[in-house]
N, C-alpha and C. Protein backbone atom coordinates (compact mmCIF):
# COMPACT_ATOMS: atom_id res chain seq x y z
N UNK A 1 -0.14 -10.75 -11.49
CA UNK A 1 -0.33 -10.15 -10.18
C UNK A 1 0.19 -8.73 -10.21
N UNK A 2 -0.35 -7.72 -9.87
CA UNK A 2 -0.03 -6.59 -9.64
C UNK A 2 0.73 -5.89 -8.29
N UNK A 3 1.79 -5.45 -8.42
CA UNK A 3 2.39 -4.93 -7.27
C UNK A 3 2.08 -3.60 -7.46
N UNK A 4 1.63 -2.76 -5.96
CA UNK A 4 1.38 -1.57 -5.59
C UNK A 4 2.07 -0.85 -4.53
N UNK A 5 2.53 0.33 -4.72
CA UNK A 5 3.40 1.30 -3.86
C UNK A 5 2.19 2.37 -3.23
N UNK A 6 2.09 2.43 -1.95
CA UNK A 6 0.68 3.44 -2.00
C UNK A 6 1.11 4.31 -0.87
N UNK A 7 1.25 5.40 -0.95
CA UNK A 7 1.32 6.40 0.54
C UNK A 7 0.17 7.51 0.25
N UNK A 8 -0.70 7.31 1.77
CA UNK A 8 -1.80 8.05 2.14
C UNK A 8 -1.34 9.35 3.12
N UNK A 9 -1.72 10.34 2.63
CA UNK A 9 -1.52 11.15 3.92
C UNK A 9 -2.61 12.36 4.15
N UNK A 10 -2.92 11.57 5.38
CA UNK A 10 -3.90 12.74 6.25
C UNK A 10 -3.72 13.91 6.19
N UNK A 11 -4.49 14.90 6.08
CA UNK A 11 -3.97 16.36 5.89
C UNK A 11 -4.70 17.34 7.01
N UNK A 12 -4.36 18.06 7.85
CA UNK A 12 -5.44 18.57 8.77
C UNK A 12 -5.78 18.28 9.85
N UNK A 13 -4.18 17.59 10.16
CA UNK A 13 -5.10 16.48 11.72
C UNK A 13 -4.51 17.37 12.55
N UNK A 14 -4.34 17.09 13.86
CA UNK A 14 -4.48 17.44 14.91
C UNK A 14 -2.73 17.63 15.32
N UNK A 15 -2.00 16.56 15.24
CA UNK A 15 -0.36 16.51 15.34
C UNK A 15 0.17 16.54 13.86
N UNK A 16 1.05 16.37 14.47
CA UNK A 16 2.45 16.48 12.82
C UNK A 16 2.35 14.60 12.87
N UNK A 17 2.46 13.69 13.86
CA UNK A 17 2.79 12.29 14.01
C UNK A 17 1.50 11.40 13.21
N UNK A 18 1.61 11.27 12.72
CA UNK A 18 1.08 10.15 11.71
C UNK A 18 0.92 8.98 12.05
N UNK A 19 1.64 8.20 13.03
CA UNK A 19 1.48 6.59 12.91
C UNK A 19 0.22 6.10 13.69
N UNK A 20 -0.64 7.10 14.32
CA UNK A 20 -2.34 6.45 14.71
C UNK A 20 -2.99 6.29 13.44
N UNK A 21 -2.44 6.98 12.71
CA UNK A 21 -3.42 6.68 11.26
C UNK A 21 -2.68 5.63 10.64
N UNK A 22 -1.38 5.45 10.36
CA UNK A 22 -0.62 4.07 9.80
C UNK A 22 -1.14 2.93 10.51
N UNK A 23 -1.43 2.99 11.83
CA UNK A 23 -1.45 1.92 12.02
C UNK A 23 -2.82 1.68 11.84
N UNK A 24 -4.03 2.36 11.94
CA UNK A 24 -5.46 2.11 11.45
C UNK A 24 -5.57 1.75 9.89
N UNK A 25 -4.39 2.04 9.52
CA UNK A 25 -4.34 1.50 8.11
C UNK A 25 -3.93 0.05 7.62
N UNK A 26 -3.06 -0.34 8.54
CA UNK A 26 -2.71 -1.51 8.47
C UNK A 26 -3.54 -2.72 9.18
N UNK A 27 -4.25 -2.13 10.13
CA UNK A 27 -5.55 -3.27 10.59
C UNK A 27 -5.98 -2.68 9.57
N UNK A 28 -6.82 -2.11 8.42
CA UNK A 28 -7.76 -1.90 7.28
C UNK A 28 -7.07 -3.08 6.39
N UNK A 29 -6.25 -2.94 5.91
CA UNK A 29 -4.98 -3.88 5.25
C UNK A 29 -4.83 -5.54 5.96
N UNK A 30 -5.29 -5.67 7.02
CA UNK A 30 -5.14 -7.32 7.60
C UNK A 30 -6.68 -7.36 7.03
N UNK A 31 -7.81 -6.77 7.27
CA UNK A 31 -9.08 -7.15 6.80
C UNK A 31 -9.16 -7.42 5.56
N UNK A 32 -8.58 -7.31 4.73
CA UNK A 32 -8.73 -7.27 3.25
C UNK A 32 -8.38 -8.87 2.77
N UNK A 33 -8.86 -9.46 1.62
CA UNK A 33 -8.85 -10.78 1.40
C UNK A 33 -8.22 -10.26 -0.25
N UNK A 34 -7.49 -11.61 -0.87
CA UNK A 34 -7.10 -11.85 -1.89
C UNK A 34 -5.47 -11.05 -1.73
N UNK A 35 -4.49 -9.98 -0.94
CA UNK A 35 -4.02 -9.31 -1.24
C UNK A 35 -2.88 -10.01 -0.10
N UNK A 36 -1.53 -9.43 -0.17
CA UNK A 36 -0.62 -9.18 0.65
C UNK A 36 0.06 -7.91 1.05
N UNK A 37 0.70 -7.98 1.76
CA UNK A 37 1.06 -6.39 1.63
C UNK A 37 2.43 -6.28 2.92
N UNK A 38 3.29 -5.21 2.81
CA UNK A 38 4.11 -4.83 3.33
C UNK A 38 4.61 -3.31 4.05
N UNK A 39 4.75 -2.75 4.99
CA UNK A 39 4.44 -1.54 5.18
C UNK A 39 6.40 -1.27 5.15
N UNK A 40 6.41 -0.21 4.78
CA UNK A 40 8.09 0.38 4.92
C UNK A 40 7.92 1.55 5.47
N UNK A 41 8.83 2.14 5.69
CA UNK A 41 8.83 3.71 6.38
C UNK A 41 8.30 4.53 5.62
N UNK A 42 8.25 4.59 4.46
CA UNK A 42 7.38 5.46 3.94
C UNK A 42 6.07 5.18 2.85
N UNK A 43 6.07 4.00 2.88
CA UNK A 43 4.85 3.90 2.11
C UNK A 43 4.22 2.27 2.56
N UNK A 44 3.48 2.15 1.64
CA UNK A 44 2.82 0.47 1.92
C UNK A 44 2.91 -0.11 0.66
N UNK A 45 3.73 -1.79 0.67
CA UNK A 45 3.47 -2.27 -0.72
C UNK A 45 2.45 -3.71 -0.70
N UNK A 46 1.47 -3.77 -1.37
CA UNK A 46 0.18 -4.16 -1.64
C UNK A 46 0.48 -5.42 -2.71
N UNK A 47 0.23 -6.58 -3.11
CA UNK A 47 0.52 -7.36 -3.72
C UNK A 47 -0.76 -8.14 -3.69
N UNK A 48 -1.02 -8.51 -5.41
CA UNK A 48 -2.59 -9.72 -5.50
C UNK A 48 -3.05 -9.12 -6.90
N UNK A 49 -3.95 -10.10 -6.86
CA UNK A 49 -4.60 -9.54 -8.49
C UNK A 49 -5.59 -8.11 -8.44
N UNK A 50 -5.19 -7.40 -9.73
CA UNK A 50 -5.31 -5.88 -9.75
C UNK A 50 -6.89 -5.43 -8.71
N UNK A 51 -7.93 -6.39 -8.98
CA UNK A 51 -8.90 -5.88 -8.58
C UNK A 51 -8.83 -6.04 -7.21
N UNK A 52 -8.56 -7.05 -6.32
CA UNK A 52 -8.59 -6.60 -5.21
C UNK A 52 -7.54 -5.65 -4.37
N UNK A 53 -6.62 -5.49 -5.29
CA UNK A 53 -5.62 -4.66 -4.98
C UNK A 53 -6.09 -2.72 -4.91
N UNK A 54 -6.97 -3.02 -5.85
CA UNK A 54 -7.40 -1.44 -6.12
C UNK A 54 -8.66 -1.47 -4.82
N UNK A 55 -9.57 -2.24 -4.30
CA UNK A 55 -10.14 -2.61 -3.41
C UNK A 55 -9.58 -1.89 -1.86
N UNK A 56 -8.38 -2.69 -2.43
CA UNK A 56 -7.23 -2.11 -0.80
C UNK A 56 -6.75 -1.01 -0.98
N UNK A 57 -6.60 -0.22 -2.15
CA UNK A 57 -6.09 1.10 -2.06
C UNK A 57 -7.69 1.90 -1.77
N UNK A 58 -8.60 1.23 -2.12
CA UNK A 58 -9.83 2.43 -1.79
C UNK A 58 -10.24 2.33 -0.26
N UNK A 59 -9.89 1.40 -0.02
CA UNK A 59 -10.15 1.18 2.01
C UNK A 59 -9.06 1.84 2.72
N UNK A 60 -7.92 2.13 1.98
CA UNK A 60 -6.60 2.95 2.47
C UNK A 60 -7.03 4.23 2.54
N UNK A 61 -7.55 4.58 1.28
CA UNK A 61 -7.78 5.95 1.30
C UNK A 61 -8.91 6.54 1.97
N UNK A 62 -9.80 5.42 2.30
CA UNK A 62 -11.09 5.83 3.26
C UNK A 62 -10.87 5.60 4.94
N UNK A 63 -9.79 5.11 4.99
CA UNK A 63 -9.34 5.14 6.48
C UNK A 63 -9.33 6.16 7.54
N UNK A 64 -8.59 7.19 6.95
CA UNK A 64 -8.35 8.52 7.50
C UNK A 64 -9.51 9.11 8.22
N UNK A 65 -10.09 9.33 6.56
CA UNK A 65 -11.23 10.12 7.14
C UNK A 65 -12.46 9.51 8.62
N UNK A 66 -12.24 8.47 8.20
CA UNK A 66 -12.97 7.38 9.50
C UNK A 66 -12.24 8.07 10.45
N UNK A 67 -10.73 8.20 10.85
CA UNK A 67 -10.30 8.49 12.13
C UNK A 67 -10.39 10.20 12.18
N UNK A 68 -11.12 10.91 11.74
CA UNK A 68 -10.75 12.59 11.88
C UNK A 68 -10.50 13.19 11.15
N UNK A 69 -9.40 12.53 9.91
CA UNK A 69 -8.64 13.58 8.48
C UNK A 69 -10.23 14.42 8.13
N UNK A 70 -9.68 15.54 8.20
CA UNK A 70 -10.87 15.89 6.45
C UNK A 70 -10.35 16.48 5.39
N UNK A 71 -8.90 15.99 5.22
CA UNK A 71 -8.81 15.96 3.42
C UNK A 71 -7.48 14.68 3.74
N UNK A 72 -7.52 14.23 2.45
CA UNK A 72 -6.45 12.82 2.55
C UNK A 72 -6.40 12.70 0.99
N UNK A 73 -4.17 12.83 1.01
CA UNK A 73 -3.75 13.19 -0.29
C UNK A 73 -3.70 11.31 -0.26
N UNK A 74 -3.45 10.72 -1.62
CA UNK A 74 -3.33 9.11 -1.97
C UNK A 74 -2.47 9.51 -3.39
N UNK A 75 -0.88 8.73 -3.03
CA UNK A 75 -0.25 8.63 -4.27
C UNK A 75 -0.21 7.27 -4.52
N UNK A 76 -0.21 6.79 -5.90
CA UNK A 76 -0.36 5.25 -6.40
C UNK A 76 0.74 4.96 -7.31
N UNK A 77 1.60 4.06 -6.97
CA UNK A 77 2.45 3.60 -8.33
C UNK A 77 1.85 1.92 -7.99
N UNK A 78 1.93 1.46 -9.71
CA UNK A 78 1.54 0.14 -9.83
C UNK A 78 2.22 -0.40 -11.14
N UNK A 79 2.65 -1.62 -10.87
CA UNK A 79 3.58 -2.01 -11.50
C UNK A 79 2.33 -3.43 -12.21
N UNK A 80 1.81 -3.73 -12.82
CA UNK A 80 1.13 -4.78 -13.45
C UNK A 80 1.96 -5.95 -14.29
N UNK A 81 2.77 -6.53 -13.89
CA UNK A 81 3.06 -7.29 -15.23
C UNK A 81 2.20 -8.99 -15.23
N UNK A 82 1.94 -9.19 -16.52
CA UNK A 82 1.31 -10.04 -17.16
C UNK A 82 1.54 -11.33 -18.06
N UNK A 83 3.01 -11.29 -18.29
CA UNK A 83 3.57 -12.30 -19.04
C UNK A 83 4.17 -13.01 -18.42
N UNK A 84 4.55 -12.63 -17.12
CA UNK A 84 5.01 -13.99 -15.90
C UNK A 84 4.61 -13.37 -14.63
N UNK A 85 4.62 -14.11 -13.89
CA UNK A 85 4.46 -14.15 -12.69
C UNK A 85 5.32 -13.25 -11.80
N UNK A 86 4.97 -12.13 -11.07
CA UNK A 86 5.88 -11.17 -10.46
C UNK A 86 5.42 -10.98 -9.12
N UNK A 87 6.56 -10.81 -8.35
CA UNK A 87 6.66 -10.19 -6.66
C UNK A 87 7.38 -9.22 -6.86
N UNK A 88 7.01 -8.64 -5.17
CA UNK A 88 8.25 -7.94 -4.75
C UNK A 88 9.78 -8.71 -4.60
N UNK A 89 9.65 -9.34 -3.81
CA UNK A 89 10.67 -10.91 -3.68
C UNK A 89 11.30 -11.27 -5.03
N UNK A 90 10.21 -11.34 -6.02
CA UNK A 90 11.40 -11.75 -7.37
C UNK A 90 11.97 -10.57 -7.59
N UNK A 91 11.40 -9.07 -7.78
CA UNK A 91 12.15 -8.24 -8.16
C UNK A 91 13.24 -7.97 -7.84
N UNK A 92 13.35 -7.74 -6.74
CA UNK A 92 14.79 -7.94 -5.59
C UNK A 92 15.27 -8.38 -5.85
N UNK A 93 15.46 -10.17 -5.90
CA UNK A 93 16.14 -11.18 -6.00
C UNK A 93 17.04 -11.02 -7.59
N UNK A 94 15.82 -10.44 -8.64
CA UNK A 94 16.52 -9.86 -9.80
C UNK A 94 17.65 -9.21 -9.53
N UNK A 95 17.26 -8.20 -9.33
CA UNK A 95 18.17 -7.00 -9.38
C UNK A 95 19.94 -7.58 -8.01
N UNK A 96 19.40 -8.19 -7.13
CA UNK A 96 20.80 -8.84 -6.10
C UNK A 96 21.73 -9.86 -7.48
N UNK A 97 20.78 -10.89 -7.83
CA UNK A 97 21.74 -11.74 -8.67
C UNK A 97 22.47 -10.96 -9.20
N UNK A 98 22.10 -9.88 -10.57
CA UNK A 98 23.00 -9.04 -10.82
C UNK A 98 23.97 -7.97 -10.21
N UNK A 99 23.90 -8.39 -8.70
CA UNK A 99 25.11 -7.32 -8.13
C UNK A 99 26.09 -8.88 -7.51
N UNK A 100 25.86 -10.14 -8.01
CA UNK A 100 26.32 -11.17 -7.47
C UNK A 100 28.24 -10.79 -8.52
């Protein structure tokens, strides 16, 4: 399963405030099948197998422009691992045991 870090940002809009477009992003993000996902203050984390995951980063990045943007920057970190089974949730849980 692939975990994804993704922040979109509208460029050109109308205010400095951003969250009409976060939140048109996150109904884009409930429509999406195969994936999970989590929004934080500054970015969105995306969870599911790679292809529909990249699916949801291309409906992220086509959001904007649907609401007004006409240019929209998209940064991607993706973490893929393949030899076991990975979350966000296990990662965490990693890294806490070792502050146990």
């Amino acid at each position: 399963m692939a975990i994804a870090e993704v922040t979109v940002i509208p460029i050109g809009t109308a205010t400095t405030s951003l969250s009409a477009y976060v939140a048109d992003m996150q109904r884009v993000l409930a429509s999406q099948q195969g994936i999970s996902y989590q929004l934080t203050s500054m970015s969105t984390i995306i969870e599911g197998p790679l292809e529909e995951v990249w699916k949801a980063i291309s409906a992220l990045h086509d959001a904007p422009f649907m609401s007004g943007a006409q240019r929209v920057s998209t940064s991607v970190k993706i973490d893929d691992r393949r030899d076991k089974a990975a979350s966000s949730e296990q990662k965490l849980q990693s890294v806490r045991s070792k502050l146990q």
